[in-house]
N, C-alpha and C. Protein backbone atom coordinates (compact mmCIF):
# COMPACT_ATOMS: atom_id res chain seq x y z
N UNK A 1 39.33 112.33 91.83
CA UNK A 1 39.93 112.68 93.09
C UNK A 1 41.19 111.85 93.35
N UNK A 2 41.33 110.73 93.16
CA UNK A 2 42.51 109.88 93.10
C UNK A 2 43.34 110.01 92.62
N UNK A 3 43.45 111.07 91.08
CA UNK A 3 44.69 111.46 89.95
C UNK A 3 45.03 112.66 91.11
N UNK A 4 44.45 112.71 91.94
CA UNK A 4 45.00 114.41 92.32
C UNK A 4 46.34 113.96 93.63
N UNK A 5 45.93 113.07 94.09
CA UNK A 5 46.50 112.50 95.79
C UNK A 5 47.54 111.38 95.21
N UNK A 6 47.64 110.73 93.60
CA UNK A 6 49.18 110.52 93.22
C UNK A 6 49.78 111.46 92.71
N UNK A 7 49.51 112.59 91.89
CA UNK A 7 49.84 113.75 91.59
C UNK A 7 51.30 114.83 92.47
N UNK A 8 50.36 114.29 93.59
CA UNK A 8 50.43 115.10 94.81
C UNK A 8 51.84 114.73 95.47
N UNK A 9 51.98 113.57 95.19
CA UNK A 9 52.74 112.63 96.06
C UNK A 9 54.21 111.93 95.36
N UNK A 10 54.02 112.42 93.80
CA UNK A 10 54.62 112.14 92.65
C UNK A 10 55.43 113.03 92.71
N UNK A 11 55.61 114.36 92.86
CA UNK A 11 56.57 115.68 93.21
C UNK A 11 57.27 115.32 94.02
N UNK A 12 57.57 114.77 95.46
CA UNK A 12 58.19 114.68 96.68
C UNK A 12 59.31 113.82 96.51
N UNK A 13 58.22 112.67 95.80
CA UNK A 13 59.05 111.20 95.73
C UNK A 13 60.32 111.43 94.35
N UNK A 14 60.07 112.51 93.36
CA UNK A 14 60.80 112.92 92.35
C UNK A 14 62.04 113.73 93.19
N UNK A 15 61.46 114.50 94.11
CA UNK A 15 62.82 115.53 94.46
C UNK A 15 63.58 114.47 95.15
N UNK A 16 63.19 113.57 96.15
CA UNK A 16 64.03 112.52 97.28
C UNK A 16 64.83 111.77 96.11
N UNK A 17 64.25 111.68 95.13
CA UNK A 17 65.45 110.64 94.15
C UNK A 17 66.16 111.50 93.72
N UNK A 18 66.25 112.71 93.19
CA UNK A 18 67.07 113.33 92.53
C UNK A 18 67.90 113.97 94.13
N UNK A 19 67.80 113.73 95.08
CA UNK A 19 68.51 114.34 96.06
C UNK A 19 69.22 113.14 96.37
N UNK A 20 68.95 111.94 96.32
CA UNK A 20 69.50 110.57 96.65
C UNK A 20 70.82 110.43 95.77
N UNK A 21 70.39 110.64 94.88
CA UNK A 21 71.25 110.48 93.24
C UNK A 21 72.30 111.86 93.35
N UNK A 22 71.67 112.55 93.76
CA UNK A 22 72.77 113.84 94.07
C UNK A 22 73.93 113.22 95.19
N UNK A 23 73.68 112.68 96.35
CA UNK A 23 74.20 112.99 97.60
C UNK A 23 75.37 111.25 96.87
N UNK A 24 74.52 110.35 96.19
CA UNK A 24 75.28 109.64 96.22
C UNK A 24 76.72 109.54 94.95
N UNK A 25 76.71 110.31 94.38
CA UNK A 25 77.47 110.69 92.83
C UNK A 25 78.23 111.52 93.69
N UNK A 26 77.92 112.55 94.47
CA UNK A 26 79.15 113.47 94.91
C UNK A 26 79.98 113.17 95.96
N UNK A 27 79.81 112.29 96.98
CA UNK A 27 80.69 111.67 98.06
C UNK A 27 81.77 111.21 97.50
N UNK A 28 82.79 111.35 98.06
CA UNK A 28 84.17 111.29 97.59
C UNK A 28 84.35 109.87 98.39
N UNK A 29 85.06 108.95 97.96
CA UNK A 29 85.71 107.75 98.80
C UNK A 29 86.84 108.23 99.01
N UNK A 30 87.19 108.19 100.25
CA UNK A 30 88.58 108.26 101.01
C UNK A 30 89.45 107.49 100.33
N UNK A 31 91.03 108.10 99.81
CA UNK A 31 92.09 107.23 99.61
C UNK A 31 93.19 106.84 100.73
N UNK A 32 92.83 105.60 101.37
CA UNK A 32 93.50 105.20 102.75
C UNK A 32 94.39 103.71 102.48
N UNK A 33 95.73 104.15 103.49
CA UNK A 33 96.57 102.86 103.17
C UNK A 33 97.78 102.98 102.07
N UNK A 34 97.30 101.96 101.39
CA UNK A 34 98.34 101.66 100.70
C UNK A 34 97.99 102.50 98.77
N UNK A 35 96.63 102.96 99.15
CA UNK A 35 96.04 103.98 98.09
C UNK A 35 96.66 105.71 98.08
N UNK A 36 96.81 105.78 99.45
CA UNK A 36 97.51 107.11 99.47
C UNK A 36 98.55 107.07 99.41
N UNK A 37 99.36 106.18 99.59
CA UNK A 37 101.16 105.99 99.56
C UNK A 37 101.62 105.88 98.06
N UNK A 38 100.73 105.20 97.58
CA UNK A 38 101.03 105.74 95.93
C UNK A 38 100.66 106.85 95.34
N UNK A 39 99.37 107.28 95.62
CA UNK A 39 99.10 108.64 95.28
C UNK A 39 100.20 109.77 95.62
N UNK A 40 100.80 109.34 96.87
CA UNK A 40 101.52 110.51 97.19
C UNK A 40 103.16 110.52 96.46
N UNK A 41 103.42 109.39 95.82
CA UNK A 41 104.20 108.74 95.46
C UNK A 41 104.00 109.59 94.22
N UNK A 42 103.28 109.61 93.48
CA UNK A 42 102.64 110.00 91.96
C UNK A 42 102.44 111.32 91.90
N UNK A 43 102.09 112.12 93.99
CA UNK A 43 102.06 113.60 93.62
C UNK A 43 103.61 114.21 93.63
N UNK A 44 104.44 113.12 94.71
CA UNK A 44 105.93 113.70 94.41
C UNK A 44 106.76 114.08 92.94
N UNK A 45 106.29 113.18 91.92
CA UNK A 45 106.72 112.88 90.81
C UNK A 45 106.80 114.06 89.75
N UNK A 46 105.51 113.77 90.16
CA UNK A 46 104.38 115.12 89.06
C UNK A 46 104.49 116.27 89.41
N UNK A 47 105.46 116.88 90.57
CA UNK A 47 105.49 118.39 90.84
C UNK A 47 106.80 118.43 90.26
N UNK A 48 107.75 117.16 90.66
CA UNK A 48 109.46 117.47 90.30
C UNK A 48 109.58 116.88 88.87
N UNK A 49 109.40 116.31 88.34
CA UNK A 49 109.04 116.14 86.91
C UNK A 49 108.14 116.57 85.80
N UNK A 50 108.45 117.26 84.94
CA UNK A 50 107.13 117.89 83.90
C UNK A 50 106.77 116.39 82.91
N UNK A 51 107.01 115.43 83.42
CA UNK A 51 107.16 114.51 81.78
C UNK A 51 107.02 113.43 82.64
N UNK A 52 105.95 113.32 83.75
CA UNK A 52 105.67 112.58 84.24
C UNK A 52 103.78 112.76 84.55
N UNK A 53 102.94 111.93 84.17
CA UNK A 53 101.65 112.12 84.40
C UNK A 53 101.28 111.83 85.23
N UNK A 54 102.19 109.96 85.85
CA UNK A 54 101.31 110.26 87.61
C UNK A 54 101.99 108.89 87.91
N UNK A 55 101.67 107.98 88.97
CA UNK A 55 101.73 106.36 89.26
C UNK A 55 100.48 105.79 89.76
N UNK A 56 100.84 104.32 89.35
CA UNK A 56 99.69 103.63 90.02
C UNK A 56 99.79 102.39 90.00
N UNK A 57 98.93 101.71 90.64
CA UNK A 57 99.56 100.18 90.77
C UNK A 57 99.27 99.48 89.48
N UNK A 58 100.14 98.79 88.79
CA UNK A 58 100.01 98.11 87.68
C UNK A 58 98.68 96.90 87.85
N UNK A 59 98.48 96.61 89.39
CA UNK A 59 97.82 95.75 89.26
C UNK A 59 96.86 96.00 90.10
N UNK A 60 95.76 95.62 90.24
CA UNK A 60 94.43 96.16 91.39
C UNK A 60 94.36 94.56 92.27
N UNK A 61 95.42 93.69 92.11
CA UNK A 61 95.59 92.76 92.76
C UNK A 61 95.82 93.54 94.51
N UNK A 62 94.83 92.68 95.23
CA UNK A 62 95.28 93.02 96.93
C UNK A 62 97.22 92.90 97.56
N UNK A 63 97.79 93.90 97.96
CA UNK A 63 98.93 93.34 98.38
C UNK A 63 99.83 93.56 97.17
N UNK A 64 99.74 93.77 96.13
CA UNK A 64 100.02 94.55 94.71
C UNK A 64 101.71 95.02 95.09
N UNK A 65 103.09 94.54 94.74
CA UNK A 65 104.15 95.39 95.01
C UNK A 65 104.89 96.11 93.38
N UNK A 66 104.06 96.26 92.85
CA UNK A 66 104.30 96.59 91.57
C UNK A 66 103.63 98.09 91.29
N UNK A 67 104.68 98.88 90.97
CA UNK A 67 104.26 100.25 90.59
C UNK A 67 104.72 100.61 89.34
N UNK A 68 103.81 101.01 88.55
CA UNK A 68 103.39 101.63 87.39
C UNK A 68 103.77 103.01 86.88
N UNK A 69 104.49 103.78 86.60
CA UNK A 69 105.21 105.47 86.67
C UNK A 69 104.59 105.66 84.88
N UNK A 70 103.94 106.34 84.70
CA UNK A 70 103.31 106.82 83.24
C UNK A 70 104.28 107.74 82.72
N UNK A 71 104.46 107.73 81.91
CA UNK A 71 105.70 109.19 81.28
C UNK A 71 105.28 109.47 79.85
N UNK A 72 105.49 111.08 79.77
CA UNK A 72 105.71 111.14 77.81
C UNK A 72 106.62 110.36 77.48
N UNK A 73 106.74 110.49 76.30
CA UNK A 73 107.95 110.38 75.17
C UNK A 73 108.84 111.15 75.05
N UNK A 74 109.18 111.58 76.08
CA UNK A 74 110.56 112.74 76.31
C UNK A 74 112.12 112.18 75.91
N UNK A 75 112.53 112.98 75.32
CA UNK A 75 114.00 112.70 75.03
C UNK A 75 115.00 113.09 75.74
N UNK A 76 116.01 111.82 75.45
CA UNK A 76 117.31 112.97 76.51
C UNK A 76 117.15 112.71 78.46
N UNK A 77 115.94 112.28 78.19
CA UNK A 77 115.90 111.70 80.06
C UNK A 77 116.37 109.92 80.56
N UNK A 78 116.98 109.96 81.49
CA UNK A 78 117.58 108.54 81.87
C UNK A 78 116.62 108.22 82.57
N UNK A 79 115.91 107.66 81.75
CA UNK A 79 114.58 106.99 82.99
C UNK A 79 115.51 105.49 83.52
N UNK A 80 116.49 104.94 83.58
CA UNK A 80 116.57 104.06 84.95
C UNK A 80 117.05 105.49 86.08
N UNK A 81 117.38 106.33 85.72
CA UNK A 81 117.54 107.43 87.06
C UNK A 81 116.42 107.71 87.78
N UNK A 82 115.36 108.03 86.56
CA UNK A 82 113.70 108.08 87.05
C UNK A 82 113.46 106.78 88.15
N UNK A 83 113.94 105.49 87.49
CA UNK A 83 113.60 104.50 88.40
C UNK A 83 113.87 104.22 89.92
N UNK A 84 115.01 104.86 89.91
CA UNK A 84 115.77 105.12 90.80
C UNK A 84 115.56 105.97 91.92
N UNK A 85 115.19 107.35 91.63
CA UNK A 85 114.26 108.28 92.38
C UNK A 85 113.04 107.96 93.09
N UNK A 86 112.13 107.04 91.48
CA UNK A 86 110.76 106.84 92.57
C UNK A 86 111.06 105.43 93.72
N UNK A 87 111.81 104.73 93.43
CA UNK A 87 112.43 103.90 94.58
C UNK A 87 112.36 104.32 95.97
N UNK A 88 113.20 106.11 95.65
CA UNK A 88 113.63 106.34 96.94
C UNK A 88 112.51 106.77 97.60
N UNK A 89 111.60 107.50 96.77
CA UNK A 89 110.33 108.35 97.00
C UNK A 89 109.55 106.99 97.68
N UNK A 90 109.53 105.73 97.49
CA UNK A 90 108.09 104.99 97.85
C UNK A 90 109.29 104.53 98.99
N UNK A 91 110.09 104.18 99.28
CA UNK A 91 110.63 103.88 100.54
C UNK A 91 110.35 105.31 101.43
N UNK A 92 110.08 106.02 101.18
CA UNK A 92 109.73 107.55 102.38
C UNK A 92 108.70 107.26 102.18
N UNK A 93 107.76 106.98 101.85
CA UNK A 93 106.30 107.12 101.97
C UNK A 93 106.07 105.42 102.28
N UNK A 94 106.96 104.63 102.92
CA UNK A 94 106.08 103.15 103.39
C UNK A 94 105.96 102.05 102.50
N UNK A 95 106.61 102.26 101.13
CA UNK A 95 106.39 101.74 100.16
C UNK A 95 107.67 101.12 100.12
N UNK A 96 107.69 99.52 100.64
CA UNK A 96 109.07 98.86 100.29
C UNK A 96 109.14 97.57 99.41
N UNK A 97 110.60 97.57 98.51
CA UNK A 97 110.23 96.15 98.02
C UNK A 97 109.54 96.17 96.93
N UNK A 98 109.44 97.29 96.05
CA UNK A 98 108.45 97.70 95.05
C UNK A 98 109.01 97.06 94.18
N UNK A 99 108.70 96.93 92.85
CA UNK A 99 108.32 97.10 91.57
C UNK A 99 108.53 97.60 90.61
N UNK A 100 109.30 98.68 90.09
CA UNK A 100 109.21 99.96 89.53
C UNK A 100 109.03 99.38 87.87
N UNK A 101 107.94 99.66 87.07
CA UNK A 101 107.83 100.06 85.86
C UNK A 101 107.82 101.20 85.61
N UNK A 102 108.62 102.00 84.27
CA UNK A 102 108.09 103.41 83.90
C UNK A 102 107.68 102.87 82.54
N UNK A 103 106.92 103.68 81.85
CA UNK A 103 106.08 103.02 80.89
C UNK A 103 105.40 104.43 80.28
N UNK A 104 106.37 104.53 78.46
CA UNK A 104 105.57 105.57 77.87
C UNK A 104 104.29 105.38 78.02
N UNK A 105 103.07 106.34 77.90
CA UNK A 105 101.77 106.35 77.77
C UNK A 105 101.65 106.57 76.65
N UNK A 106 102.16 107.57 75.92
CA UNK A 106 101.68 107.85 74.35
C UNK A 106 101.70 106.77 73.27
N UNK A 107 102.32 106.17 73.57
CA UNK A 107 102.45 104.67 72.37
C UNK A 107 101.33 104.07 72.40
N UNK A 108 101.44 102.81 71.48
CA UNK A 108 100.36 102.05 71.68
C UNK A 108 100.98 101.20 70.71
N UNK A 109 101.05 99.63 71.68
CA UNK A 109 101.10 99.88 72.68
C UNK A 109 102.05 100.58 73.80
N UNK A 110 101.56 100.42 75.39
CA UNK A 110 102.70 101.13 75.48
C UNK A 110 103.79 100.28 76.00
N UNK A 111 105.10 101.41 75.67
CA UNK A 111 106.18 101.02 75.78
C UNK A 111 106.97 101.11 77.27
N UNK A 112 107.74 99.91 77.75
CA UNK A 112 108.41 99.90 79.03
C UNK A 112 110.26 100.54 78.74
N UNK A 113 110.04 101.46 79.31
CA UNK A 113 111.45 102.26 78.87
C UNK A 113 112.41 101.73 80.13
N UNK A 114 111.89 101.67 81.16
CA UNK A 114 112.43 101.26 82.79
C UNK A 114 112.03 100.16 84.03
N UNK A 115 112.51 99.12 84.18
CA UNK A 115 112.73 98.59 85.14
C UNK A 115 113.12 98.62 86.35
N UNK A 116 113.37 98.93 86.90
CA UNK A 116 113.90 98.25 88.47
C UNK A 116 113.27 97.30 89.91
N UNK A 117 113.93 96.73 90.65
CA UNK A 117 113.03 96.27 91.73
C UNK A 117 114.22 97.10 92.93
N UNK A 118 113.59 97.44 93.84
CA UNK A 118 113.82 98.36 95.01
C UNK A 118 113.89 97.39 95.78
N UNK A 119 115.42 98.02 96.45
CA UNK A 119 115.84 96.96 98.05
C UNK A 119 114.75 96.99 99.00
């Protein structure tokens, strides 16, 4: 009689974990601050550039003024112009005083094609 009343009780406690484990894997964390100003920074990029994969902060240091710009190996493009652009792009979006690396991705390692630091 006792195998029957853990049995019993063994089903419920199986679905609440797999619903726990569900609810907690799919919640999205909000990107707020100084997380969305680069993101949005990285979605400007990536619509007006094909040869751009995205930005992000080079460093996960708090207070971080260093931005990261990923690029192919494209030829024929003036990435200090690139540098130049996302400058202007993170000063409209709140972003001052930056950083600017552009930095092939395909290499390895990778390679810094662009510098600048933004007024």
């Amino acid at each position: 009689m006792k195998k029957n009343k853990h049995s019993i009780l063994l089903l419920p406690i199986i679905v609440l974990l797999y619903a726990a484990l569900y609810i907690a894997t799919s919640y999205d964390v909000p990107c707020e601050g100084d997380c969305e100003k680069v993101s949005k920074v990285g979605e400007v990029l990536r619509n007006s550039k094909s040869y751009v994969y995205g930005a992000n902060r080079c460093t996960y240091l708090q207070g971080s003024d260093t931005l990261c710009i990923y690029v192919q190996d494209t030829t024929g493009i003036d990435w200090n112009h690139l540098a130049d652009t996302t400058c202007l792009i993170a000063q409209e979006n709140g972003l001052l005083q930056q950083k600017i690396f552009v930095i092939k991705n395909s290499t390895f390692p990778n390679d810094t094609v662009a510098r600048k630091i933004c007024p």
